[in-house]
PDB file of N, CA and C in Angstrom:
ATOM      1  N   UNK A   1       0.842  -1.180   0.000  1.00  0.00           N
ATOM      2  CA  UNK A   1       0.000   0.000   0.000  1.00  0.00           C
ATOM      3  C   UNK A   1       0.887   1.244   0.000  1.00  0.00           C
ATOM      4  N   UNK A   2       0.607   2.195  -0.911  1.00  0.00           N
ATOM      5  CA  UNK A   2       1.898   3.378  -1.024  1.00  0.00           C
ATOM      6  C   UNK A   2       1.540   4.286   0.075  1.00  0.00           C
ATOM      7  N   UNK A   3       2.300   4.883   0.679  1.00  0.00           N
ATOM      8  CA  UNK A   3       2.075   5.793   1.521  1.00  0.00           C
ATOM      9  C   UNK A   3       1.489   6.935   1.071  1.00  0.00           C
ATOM     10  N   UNK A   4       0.583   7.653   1.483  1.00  0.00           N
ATOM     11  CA  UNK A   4      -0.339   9.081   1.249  1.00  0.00           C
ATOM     12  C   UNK A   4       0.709  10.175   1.397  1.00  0.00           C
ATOM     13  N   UNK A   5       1.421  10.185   2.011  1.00  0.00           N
ATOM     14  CA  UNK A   5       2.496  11.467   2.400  1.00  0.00           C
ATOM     15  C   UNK A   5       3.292  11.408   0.458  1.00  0.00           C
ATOM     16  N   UNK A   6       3.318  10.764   0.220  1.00  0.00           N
ATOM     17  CA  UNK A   6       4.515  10.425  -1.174  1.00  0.00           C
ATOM     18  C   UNK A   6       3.845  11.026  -1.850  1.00  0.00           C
ATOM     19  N   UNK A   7       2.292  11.010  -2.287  1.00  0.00           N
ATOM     20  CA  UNK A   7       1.238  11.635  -3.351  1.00  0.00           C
ATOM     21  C   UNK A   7       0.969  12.754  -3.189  1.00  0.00           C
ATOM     22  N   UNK A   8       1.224  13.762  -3.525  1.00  0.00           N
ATOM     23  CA  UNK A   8       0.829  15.446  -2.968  1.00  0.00           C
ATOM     24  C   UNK A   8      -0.920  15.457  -2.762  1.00  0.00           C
ATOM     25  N   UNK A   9      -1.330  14.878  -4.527  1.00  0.00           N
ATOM     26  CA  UNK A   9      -2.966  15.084  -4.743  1.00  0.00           C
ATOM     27  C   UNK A   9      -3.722  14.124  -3.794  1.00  0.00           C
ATOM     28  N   UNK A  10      -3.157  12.712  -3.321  1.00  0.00           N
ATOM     29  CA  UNK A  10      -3.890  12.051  -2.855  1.00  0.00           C
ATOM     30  C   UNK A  10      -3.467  12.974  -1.271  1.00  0.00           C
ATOM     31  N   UNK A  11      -2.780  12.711  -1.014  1.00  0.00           N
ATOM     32  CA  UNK A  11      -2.697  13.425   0.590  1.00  0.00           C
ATOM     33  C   UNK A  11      -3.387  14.985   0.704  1.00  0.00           C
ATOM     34  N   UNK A  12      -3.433  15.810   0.013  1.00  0.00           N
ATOM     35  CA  UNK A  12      -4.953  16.802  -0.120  1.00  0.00           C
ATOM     36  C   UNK A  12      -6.097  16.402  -0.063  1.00  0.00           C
ATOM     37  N   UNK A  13      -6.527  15.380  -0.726  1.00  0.00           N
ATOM     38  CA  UNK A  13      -7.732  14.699  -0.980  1.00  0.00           C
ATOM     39  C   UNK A  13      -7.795  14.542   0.866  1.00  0.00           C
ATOM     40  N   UNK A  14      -6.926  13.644   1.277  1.00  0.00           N
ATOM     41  CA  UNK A  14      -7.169  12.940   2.484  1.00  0.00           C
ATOM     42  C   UNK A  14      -7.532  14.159   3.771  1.00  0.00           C
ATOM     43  N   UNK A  15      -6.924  15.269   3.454  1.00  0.00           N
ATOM     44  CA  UNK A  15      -6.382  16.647   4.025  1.00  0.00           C
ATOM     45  C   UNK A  15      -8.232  17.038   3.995  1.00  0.00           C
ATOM     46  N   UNK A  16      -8.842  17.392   3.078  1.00  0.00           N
ATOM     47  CA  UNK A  16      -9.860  17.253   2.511  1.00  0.00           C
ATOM     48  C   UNK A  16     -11.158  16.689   2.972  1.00  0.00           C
ATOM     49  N   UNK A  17     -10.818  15.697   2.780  1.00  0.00           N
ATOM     50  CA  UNK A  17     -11.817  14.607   3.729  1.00  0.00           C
ATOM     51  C   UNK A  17     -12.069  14.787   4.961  1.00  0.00           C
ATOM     52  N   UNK A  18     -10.863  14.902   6.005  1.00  0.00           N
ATOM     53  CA  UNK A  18     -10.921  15.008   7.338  1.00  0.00           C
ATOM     54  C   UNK A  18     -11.647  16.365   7.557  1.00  0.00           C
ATOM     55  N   UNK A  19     -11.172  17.796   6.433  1.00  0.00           N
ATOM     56  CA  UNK A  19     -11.804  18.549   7.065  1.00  0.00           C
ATOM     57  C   UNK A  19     -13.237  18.730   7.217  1.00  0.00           C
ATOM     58  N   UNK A  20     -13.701  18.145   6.024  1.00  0.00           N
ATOM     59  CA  UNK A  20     -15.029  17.990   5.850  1.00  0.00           C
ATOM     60  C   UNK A  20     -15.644  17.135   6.382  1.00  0.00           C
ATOM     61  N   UNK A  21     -15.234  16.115   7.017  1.00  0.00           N
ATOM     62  CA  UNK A  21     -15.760  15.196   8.210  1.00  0.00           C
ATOM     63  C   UNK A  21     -16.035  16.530   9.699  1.00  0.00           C
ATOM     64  N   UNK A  22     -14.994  17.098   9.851  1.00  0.00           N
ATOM     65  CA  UNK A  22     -14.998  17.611  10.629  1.00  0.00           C
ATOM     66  C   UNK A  22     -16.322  19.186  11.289  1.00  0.00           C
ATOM     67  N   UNK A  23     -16.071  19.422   9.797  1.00  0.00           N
ATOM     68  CA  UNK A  23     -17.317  20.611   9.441  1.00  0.00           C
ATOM     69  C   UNK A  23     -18.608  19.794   9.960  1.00  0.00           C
ATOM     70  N   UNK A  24     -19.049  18.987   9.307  1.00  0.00           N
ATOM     71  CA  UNK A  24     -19.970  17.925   9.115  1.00  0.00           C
ATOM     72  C   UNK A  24     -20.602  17.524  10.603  1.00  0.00           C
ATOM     73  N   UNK A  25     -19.793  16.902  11.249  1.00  0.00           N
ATOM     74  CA  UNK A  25     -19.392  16.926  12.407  1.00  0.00           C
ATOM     75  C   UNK A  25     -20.026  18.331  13.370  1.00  0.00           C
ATOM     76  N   UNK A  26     -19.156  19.020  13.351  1.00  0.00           N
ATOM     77  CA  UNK A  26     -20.041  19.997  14.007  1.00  0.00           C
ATOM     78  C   UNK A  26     -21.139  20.553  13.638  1.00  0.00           C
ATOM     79  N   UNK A  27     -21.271  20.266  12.692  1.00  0.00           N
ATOM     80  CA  UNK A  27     -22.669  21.237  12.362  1.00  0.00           C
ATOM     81  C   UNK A  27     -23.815  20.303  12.269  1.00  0.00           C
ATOM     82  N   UNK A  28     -23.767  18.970  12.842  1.00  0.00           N
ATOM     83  CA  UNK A  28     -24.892  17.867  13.484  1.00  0.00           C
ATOM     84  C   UNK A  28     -24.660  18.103  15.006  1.00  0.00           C
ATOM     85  N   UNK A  29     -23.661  18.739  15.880  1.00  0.00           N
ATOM     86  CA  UNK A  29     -23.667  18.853  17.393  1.00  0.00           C
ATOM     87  C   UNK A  29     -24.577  20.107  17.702  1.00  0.00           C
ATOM     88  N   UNK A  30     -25.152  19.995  19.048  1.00  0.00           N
ATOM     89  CA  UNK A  30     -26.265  20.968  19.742  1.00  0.00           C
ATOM     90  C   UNK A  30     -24.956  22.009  20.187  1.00  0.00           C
ATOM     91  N   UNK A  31     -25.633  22.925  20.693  1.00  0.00           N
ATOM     92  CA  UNK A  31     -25.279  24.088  21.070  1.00  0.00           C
ATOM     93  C   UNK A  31     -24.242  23.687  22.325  1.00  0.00           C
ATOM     94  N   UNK A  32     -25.306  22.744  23.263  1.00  0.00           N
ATOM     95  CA  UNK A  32     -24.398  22.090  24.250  1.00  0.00           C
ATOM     96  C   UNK A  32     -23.227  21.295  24.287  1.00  0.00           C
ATOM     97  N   UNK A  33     -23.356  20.471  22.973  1.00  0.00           N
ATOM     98  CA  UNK A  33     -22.471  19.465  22.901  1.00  0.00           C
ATOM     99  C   UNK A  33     -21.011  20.449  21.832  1.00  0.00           C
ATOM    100  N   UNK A  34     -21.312  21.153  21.705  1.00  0.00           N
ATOM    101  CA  UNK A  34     -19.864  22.657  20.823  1.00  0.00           C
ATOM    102  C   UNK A  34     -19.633  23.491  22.149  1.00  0.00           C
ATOM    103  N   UNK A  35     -20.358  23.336  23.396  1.00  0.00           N
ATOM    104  CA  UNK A  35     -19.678  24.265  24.119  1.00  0.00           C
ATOM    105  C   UNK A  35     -18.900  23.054  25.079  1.00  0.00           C
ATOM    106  N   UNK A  36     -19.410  21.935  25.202  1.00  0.00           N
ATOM    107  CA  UNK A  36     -18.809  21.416  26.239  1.00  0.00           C
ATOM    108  C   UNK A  36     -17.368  20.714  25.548  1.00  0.00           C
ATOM    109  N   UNK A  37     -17.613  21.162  23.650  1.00  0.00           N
ATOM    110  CA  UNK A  37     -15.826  20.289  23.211  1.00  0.00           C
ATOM    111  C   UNK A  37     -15.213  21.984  23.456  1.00  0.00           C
ATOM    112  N   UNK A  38     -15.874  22.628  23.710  1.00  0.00           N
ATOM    113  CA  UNK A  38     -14.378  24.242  23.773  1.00  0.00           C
ATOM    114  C   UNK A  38     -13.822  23.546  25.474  1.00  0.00           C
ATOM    115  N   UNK A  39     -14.804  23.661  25.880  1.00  0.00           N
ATOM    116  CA  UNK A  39     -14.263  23.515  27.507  1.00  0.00           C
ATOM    117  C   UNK A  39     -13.485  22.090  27.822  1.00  0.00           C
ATOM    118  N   UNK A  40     -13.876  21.556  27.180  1.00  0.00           N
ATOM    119  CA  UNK A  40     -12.870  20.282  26.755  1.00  0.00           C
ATOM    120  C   UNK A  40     -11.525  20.645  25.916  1.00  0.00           C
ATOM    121  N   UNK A  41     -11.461  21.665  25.296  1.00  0.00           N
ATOM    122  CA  UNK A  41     -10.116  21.906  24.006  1.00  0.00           C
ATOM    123  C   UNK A  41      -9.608  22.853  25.340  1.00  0.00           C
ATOM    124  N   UNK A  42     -10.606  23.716  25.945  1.00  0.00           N
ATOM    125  CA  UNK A  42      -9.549  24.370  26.854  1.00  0.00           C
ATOM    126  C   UNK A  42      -8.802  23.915  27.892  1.00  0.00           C
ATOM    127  N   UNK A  43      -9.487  22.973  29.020  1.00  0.00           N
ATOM    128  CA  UNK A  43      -8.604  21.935  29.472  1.00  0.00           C
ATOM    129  C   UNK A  43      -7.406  21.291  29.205  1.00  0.00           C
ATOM    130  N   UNK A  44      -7.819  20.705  27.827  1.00  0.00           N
ATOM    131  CA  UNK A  44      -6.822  20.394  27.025  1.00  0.00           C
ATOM    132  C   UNK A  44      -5.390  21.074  26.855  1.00  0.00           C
ATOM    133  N   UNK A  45      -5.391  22.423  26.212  1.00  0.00           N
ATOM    134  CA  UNK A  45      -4.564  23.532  26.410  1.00  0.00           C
ATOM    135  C   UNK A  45      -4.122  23.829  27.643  1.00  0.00           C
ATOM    136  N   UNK A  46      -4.780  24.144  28.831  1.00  0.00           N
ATOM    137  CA  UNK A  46      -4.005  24.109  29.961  1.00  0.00           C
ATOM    138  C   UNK A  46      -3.157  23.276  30.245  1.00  0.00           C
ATOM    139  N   UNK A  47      -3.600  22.137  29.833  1.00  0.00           N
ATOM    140  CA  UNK A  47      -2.491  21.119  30.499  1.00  0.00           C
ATOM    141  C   UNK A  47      -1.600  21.143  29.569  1.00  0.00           C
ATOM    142  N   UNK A  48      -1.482  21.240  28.795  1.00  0.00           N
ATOM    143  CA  UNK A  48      -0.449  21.636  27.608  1.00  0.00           C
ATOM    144  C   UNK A  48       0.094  22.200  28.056  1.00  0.00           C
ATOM    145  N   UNK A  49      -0.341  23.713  28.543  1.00  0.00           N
ATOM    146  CA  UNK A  49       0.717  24.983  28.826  1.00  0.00           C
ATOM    147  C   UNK A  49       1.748  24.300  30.431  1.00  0.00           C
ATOM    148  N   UNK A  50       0.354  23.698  31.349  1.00  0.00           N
ATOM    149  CA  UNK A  50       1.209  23.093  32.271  1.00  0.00           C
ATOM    150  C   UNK A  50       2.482  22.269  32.304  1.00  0.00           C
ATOM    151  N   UNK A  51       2.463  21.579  31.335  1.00  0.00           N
ATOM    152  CA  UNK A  51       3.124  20.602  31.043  1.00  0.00           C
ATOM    153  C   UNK A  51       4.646  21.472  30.305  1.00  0.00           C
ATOM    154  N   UNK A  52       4.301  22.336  29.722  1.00  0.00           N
ATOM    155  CA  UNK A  52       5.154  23.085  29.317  1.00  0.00           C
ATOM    156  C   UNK A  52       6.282  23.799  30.156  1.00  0.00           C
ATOM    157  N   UNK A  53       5.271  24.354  30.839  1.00  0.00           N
ATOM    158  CA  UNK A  53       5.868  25.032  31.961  1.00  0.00           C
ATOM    159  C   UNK A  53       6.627  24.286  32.636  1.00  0.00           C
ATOM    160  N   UNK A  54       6.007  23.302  33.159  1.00  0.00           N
ATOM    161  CA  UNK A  54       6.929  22.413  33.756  1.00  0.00           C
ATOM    162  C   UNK A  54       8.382  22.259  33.463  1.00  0.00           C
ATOM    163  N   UNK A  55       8.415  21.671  32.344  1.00  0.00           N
ATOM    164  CA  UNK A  55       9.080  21.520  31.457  1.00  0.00           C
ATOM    165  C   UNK A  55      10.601  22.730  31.615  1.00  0.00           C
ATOM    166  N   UNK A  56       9.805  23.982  31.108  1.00  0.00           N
ATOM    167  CA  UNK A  56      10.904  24.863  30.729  1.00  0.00           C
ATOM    168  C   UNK A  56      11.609  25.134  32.133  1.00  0.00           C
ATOM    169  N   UNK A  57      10.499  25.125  33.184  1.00  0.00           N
ATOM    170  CA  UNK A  57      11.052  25.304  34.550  1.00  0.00           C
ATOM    171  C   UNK A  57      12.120  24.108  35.492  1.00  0.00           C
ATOM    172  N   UNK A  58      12.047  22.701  34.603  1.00  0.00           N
ATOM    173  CA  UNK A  58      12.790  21.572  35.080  1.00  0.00           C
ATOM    174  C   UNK A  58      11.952  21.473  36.436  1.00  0.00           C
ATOM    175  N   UNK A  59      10.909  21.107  36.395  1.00  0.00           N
ATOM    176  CA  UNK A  59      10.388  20.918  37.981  1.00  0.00           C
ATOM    177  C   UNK A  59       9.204  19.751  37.415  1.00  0.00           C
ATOM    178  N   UNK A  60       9.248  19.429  38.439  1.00  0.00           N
ATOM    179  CA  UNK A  60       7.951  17.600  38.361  1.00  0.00           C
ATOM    180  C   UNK A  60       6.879  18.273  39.089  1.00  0.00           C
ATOM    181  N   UNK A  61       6.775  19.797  40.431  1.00  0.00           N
ATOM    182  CA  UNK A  61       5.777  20.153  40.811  1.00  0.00           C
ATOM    183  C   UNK A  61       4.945  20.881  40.384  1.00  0.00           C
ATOM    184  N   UNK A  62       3.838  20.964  40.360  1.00  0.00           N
ATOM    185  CA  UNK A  62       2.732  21.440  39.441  1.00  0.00           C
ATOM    186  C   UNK A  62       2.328  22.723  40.127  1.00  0.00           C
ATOM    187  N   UNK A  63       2.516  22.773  41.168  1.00  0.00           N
ATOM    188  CA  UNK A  63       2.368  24.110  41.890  1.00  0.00           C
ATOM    189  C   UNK A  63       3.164  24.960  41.559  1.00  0.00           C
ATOM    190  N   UNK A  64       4.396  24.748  41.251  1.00  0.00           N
ATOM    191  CA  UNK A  64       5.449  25.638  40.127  1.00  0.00           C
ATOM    192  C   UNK A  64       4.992  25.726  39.355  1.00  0.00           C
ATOM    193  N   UNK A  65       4.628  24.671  38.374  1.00  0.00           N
ATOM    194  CA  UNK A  65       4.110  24.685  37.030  1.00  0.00           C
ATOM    195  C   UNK A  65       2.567  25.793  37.116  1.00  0.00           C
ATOM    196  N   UNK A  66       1.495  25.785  37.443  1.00  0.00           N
ATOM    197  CA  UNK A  66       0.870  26.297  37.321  1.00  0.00           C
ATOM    198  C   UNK A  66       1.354  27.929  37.631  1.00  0.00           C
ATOM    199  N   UNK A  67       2.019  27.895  38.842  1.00  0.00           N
ATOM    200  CA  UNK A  67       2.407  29.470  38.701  1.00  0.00           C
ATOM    201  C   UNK A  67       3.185  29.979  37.472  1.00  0.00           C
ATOM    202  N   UNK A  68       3.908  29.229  36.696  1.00  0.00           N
ATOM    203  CA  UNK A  68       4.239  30.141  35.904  1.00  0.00           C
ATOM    204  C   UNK A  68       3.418  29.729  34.920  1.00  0.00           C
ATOM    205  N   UNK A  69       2.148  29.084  34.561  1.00  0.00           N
ATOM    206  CA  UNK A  69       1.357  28.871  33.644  1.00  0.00           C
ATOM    207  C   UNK A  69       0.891  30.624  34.456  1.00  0.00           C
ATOM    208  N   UNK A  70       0.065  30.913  34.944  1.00  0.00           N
ATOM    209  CA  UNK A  70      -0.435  31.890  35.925  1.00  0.00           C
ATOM    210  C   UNK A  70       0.082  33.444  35.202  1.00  0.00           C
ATOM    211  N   UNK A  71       1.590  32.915  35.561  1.00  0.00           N
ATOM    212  CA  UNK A  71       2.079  34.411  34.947  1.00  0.00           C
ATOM    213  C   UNK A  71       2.514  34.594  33.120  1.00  0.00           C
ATOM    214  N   UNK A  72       2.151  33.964  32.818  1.00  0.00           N
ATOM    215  CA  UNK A  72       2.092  33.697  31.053  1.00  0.00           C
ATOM    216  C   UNK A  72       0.607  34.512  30.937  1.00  0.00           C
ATOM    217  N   UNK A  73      -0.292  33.968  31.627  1.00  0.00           N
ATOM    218  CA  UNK A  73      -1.729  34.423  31.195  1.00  0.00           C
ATOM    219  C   UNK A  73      -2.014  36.033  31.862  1.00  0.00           C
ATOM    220  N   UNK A  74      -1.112  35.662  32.889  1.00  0.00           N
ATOM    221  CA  UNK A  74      -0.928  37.542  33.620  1.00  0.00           C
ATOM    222  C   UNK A  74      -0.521  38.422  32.329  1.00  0.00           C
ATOM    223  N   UNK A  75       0.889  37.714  32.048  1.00  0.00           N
ATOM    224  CA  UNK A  75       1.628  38.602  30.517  1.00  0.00           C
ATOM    225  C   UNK A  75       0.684  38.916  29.463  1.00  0.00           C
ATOM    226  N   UNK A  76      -0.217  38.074  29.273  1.00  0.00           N
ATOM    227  CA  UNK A  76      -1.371  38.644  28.265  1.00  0.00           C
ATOM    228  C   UNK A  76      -1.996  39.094  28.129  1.00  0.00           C
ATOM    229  N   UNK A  77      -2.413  39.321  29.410  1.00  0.00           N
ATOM    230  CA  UNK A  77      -3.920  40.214  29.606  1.00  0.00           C
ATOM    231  C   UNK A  77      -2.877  41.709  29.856  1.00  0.00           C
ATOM    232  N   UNK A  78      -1.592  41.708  29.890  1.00  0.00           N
ATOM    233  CA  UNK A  78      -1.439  43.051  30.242  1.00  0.00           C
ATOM    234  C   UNK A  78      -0.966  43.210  28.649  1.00  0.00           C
ATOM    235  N   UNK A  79      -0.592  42.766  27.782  1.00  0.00           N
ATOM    236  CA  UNK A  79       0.138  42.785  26.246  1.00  0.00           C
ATOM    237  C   UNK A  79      -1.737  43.326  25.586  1.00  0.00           C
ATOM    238  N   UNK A  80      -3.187  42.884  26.253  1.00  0.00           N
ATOM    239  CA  UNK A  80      -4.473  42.453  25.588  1.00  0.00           C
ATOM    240  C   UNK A  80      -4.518  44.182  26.273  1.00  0.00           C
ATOM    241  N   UNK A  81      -4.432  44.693  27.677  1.00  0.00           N
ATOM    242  CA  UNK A  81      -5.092  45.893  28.100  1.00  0.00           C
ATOM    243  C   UNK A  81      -4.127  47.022  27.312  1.00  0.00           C
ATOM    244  N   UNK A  82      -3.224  46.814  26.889  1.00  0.00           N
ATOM    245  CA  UNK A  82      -2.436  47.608  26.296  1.00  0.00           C
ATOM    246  C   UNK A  82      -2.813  48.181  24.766  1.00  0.00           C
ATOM    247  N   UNK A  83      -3.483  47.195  24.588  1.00  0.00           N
ATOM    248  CA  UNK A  83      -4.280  47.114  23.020  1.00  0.00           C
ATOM    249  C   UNK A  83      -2.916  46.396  22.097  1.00  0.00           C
ATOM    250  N   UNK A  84      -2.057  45.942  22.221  1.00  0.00           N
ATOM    251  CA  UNK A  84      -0.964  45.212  21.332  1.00  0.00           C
ATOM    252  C   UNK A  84      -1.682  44.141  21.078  1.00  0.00           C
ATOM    253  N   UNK A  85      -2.364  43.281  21.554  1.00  0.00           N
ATOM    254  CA  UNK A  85      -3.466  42.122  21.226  1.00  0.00           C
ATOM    255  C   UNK A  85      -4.624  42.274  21.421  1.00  0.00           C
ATOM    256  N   UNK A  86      -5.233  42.316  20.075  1.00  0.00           N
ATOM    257  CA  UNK A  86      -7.141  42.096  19.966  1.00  0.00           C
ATOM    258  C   UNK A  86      -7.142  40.856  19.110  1.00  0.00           C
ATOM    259  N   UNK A  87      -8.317  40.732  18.941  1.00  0.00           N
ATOM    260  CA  UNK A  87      -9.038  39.603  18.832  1.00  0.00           C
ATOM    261  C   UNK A  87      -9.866  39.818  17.318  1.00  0.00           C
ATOM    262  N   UNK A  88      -9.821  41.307  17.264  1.00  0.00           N
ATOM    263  CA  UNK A  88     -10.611  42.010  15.989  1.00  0.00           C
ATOM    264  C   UNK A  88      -9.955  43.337  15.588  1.00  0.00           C
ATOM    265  N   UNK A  89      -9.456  43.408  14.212  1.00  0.00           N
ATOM    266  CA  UNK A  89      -9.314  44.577  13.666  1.00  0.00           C
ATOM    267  C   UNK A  89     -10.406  45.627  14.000  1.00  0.00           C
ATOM    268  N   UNK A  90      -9.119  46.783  14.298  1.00  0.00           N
ATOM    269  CA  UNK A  90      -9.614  47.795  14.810  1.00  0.00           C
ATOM    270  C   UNK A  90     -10.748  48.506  14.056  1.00  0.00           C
ATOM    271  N   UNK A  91     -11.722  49.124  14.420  1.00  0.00           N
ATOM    272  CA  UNK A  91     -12.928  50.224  13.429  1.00  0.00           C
ATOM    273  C   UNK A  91     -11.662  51.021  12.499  1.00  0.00           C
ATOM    274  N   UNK A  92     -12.369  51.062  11.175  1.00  0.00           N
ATOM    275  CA  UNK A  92     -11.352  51.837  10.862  1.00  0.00           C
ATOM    276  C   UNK A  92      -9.875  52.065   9.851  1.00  0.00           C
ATOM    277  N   UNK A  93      -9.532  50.505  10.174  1.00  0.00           N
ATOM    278  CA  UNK A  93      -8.144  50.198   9.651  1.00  0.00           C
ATOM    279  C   UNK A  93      -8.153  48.924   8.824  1.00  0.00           C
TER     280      UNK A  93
END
C-alpha cells in the first residue's frame, strides 16, 4: 500500500476529507455538545501549557508549574489591556 504522504494530490484529498468530516461533524452537534468540546479543548490547552511550563522550569511540581502557567496568562492580559493584542481589527483600519 503506497504511503499518502509520497502523493501530494492524494494526501490533499485525504487533508480534505478530514476537514469535511470535521465541518460535518459539528454542524450535526447541539449548542451544548460545541460548548462542552471548547471547555474540553480548553482543558486540554491548559495542560499543555502546564506541562510546558513544567518543562521549561525543570520541575515535576505542578504548583510551580501552574504558577508560571499563571504568569504567562498575567503577561497577556497586560500585552491584551495595552491594546498590542485584539481579537478584531480595529474600526477603521
Amino acid at each position: 500500500m503506497p504511503n499518502v504522504h509520497d502523493d501530494p494530490a492524494a494526501l490533499k484529498a485525504l487533508q480534505d476529507d478530514l476537514y469535511r468530516e470535521k465541518v460535518l461533524r459539528a454542524r450535526r452537534m447541539s449548542v451544548e455538545e460545541r460548548l462542552a468540546e471548547v471547555f474540553e479543548l480548553s482543558n486540554h490547552q491548559f495542560g499543555m501549557m502546564l506541562a510546558g511550563a513544567m518543562h521549561r522550569m525543570g520541575t515535576r511540581d505542578e504548583a510551580v508549574g501552574w504558577q508560571e502557567v499563571r504568569r504567562w496568562m498575567q503577561r497577556l492580559d497586560r500585552v491584551r489591556d495595552h491594546g498590542l493584542y485584539v481579537t478584531e481589527k480595529p474600526a477603521g483600519k
